[in-house]
Protein backbone atom coordinates (compact mmCIF):
# COMPACT_ATOMS: atom_id res chain seq x y z
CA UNK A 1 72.44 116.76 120.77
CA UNK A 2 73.64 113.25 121.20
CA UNK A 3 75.78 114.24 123.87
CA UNK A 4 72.99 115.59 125.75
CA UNK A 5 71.20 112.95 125.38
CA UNK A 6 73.53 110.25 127.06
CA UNK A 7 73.95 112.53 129.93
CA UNK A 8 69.82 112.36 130.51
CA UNK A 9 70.57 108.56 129.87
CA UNK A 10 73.33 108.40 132.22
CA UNK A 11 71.44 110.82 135.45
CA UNK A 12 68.78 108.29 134.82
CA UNK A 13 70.78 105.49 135.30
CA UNK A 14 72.59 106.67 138.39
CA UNK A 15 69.13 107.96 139.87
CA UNK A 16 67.76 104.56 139.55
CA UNK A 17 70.76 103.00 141.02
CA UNK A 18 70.83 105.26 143.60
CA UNK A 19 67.34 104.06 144.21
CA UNK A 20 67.22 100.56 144.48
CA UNK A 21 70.86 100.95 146.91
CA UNK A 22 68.62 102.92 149.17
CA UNK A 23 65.65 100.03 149.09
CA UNK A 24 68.52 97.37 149.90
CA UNK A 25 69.77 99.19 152.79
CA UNK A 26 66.24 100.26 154.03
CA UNK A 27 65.76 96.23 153.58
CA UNK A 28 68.57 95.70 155.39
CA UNK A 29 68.07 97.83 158.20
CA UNK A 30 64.21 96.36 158.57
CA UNK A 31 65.64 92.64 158.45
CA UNK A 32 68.08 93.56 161.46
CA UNK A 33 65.76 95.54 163.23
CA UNK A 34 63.10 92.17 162.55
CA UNK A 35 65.98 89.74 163.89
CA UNK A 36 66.65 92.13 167.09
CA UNK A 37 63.03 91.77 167.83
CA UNK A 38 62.72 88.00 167.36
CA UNK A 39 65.68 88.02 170.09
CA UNK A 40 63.66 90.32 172.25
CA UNK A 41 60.45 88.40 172.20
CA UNK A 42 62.61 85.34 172.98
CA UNK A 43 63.39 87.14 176.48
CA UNK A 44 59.73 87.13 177.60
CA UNK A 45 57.61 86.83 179.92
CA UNK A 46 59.94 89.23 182.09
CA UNK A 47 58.43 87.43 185.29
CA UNK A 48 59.04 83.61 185.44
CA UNK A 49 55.41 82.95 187.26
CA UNK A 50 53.57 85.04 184.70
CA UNK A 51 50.32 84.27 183.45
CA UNK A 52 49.48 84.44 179.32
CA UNK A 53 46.05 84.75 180.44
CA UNK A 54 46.59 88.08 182.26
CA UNK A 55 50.56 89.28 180.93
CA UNK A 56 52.42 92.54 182.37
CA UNK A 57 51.17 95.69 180.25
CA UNK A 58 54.66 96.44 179.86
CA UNK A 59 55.39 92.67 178.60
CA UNK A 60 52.11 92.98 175.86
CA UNK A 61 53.17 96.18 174.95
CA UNK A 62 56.43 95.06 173.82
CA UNK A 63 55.04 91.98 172.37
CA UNK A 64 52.60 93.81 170.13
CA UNK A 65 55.61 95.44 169.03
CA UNK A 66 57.35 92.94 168.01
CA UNK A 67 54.78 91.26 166.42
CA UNK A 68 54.23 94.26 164.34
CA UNK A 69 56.36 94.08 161.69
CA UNK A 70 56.64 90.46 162.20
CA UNK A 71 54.99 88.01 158.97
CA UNK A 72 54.58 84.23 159.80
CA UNK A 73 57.65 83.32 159.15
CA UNK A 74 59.23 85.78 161.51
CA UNK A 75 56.92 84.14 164.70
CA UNK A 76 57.91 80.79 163.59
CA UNK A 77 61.30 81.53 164.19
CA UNK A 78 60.72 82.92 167.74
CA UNK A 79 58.52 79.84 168.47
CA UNK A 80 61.48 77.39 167.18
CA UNK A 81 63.90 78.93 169.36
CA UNK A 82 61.73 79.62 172.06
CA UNK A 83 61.21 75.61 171.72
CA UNK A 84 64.90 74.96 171.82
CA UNK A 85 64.90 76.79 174.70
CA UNK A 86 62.12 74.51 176.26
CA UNK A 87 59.75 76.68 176.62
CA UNK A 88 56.24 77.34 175.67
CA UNK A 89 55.77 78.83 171.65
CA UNK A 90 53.83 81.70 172.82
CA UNK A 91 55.97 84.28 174.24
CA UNK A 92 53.89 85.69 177.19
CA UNK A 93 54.18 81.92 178.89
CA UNK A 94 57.08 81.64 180.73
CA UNK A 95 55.70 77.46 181.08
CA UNK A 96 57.74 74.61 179.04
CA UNK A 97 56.46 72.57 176.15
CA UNK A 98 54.48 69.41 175.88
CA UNK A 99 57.02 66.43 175.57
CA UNK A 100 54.96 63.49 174.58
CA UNK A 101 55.67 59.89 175.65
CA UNK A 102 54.59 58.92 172.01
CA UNK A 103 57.55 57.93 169.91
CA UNK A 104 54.90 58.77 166.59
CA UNK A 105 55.00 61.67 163.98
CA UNK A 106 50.63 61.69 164.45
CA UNK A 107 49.27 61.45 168.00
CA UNK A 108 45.63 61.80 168.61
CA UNK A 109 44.06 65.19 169.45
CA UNK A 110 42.40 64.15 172.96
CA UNK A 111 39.35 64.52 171.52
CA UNK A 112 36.60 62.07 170.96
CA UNK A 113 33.55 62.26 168.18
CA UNK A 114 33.76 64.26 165.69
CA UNK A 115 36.68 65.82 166.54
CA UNK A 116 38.62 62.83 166.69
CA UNK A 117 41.86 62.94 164.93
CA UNK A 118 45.41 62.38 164.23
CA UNK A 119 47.81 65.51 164.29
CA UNK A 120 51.39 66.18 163.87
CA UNK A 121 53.88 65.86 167.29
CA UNK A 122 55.85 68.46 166.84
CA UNK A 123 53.28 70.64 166.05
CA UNK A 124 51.80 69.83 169.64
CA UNK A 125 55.08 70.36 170.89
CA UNK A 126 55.24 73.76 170.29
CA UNK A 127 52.55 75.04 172.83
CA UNK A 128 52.13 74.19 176.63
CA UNK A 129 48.67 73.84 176.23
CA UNK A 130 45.43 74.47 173.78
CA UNK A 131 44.84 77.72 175.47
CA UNK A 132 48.66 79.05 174.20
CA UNK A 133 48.13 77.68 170.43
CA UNK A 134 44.76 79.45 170.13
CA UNK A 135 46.25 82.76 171.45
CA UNK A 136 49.20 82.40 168.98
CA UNK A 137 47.13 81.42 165.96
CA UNK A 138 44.88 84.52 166.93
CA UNK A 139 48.02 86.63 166.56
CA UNK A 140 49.29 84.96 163.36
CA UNK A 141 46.04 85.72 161.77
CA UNK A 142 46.67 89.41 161.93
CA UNK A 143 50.41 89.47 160.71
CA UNK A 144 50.96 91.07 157.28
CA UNK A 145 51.34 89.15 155.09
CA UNK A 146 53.93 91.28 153.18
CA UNK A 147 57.21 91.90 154.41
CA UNK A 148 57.61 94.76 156.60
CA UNK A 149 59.79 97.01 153.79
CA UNK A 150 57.25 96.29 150.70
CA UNK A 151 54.05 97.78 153.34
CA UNK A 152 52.59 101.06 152.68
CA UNK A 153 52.16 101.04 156.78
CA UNK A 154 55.32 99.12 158.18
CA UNK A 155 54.33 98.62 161.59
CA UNK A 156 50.37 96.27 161.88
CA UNK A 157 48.25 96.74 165.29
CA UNK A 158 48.01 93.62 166.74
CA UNK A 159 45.75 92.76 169.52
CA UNK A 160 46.04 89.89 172.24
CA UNK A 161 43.67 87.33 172.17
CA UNK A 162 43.36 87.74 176.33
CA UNK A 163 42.40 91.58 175.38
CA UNK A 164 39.91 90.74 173.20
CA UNK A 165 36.29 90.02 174.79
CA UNK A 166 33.10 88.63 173.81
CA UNK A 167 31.32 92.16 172.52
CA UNK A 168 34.77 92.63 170.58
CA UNK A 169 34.25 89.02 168.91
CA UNK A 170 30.78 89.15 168.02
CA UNK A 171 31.01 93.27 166.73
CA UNK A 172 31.72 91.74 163.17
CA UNK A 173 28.51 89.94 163.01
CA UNK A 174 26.40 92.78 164.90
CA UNK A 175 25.66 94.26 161.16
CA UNK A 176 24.42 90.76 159.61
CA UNK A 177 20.76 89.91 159.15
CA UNK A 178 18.87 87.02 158.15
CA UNK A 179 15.80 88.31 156.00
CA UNK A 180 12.55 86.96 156.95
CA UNK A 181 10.86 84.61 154.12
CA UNK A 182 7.24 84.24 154.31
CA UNK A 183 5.93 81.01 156.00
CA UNK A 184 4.68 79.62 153.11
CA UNK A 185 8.35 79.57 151.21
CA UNK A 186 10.38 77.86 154.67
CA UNK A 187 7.58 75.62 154.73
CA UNK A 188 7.86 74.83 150.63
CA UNK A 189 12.20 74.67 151.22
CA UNK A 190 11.45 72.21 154.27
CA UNK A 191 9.16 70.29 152.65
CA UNK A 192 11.53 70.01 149.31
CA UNK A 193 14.48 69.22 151.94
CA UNK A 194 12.37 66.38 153.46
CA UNK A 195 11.53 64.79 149.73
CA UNK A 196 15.26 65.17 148.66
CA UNK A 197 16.38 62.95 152.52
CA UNK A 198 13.71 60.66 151.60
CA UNK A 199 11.52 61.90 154.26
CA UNK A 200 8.15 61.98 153.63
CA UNK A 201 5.99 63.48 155.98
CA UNK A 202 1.78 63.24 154.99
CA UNK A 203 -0.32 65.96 157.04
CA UNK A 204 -3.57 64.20 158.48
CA UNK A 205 -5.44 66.54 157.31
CA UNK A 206 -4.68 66.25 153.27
CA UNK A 207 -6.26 63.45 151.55
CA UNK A 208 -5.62 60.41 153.04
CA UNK A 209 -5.91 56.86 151.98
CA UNK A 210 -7.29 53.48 154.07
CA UNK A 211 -5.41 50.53 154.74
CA UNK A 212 -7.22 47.60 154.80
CA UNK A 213 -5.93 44.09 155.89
CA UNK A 214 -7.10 40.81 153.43
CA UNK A 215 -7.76 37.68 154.92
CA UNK A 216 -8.21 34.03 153.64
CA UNK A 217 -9.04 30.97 155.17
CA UNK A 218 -7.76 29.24 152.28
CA UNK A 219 -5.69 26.57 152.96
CA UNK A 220 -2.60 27.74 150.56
CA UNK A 221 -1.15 24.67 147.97
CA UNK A 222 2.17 24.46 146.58
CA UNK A 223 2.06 25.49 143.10
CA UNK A 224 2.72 22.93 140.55
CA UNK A 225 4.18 23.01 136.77
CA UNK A 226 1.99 23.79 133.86
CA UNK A 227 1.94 20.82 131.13
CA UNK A 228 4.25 17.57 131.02
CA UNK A 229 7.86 17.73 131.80
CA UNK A 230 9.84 15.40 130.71
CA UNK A 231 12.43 13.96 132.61
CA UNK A 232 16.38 14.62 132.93
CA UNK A 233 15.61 17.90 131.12
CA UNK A 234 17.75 21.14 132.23
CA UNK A 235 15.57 24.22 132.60
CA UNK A 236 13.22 22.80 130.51
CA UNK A 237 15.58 21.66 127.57
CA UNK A 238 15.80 18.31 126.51
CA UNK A 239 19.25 17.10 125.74
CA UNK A 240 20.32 15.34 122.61
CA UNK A 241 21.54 11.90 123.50
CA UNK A 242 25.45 11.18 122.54
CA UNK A 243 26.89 8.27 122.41
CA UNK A 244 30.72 7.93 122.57
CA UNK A 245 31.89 4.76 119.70
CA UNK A 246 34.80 2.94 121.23
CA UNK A 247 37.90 2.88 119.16
């Protein structure tokens, strides 16, 4: 009986080991396969006057699939050595990188208002232009955010910000609705808005009250203290009189 029993013990033991070997090597294989892709990215555009705006399907395509079992970490390496390289973060520009005059860790944002503010160099650096950080953060927003060998689905669809258009934007809000409050309730809200800003706003036609201006032809004298003051008093108090006794 006990000997049965450490043989179950012992099939267990080798079928879990047996297990986890075949996750590291699976692991492995997907971390290779990951760091092949980084390199492949790196390669494009495959056209040195290509346009992000409007890529090659054949350069997207093999983007996308990069970028499929890529997590952030993954496209921040291909932007660092994409930067090394001189070249734009985004792989489907085949343009170079800012390289600001500024000698500064913050530069400002070249933009004015509200906008207005200080942002990392480097991370200005990375991009040729606005247009090539948007279309990268668009793509970083749908990475997985679990590495590629722990998904249930390894490989994520990704879509190009250039492929997406306005319809495809707006679909997520098409099944939204604002429910319509009587008039009576906005106008109570505004009205409770208005008192809580401090602004008051009377209706002319609610009760209203008269102003009326007071005048005197009075000639106006200076007013003048009730009862007898006596003098060298302070506010009123009269000070006890000392007198210092020479030694």
């Amino acid at each position: 009986m006990a000997t049965e029993q450490s043989e179950s013990s012992k099939d267990r033991f080798r079928s879990t080991a047996l297990r986890h070997a075949r996750d590291i090597e699976e692991r492995k294989k997907l971390q290779a396969r990951i760091a092949d892709l980084v390199v492949e990215a790196f390669d494009l555009p495959s056209s040195p006057d290509a346009d992000p705006a409007k890529p090659q399907p054949s350069d997207a395509s093999l983007f996308r699939h990069c970028l499929s079992l890529f997590q952030s970490s993954d496209l921040d390496d291909l932007i660092y050595e994409r930067n090394v390289d001189n070249r734009c973060g985004y792989a489907l520009c085949p343009r170079p990188n800012l390289r600001l005059a500024h000698g500064g860790e913050k530069v400002w944002n070249q933009k004015g208002g509200k906008d207005f503010k200080l942002v990392d160099r480097s991370e200005l650096e990375k991009w040729c232009s606005k247009a090539c950080q948007e279309r990268t953060a668009f793509v970083r927003a749908q990475l997985g955010t679990e590495p590629a060998w722990l998904r249930t689905s390894q490989a994520v669809d990704i879509r190009l910000l250039d492929e997406v258009g306005a319809e495809d934007l707006a679909d997520p809000f098409k099944g939204l609705s604002l429910a319509e409050a009587p008039d009576a309730e906005i106008a109570e809200k505004m009205q409770a808005l208005a008192l809580e800003r401090g602004e008051l706003n009377v209706k002319a036609d609610e009760n209203t009250v008269d102003l009326v201006e007071r005048t005197s032809d009075a000639i106006p004298r200076a007013p003048t203290l009730k009862g007898h003051q006596p003098q060298n008093t302070i506010e009123g108090h009269q000070p006890r009189k000392v007198r210092f006794l020479g030694k």
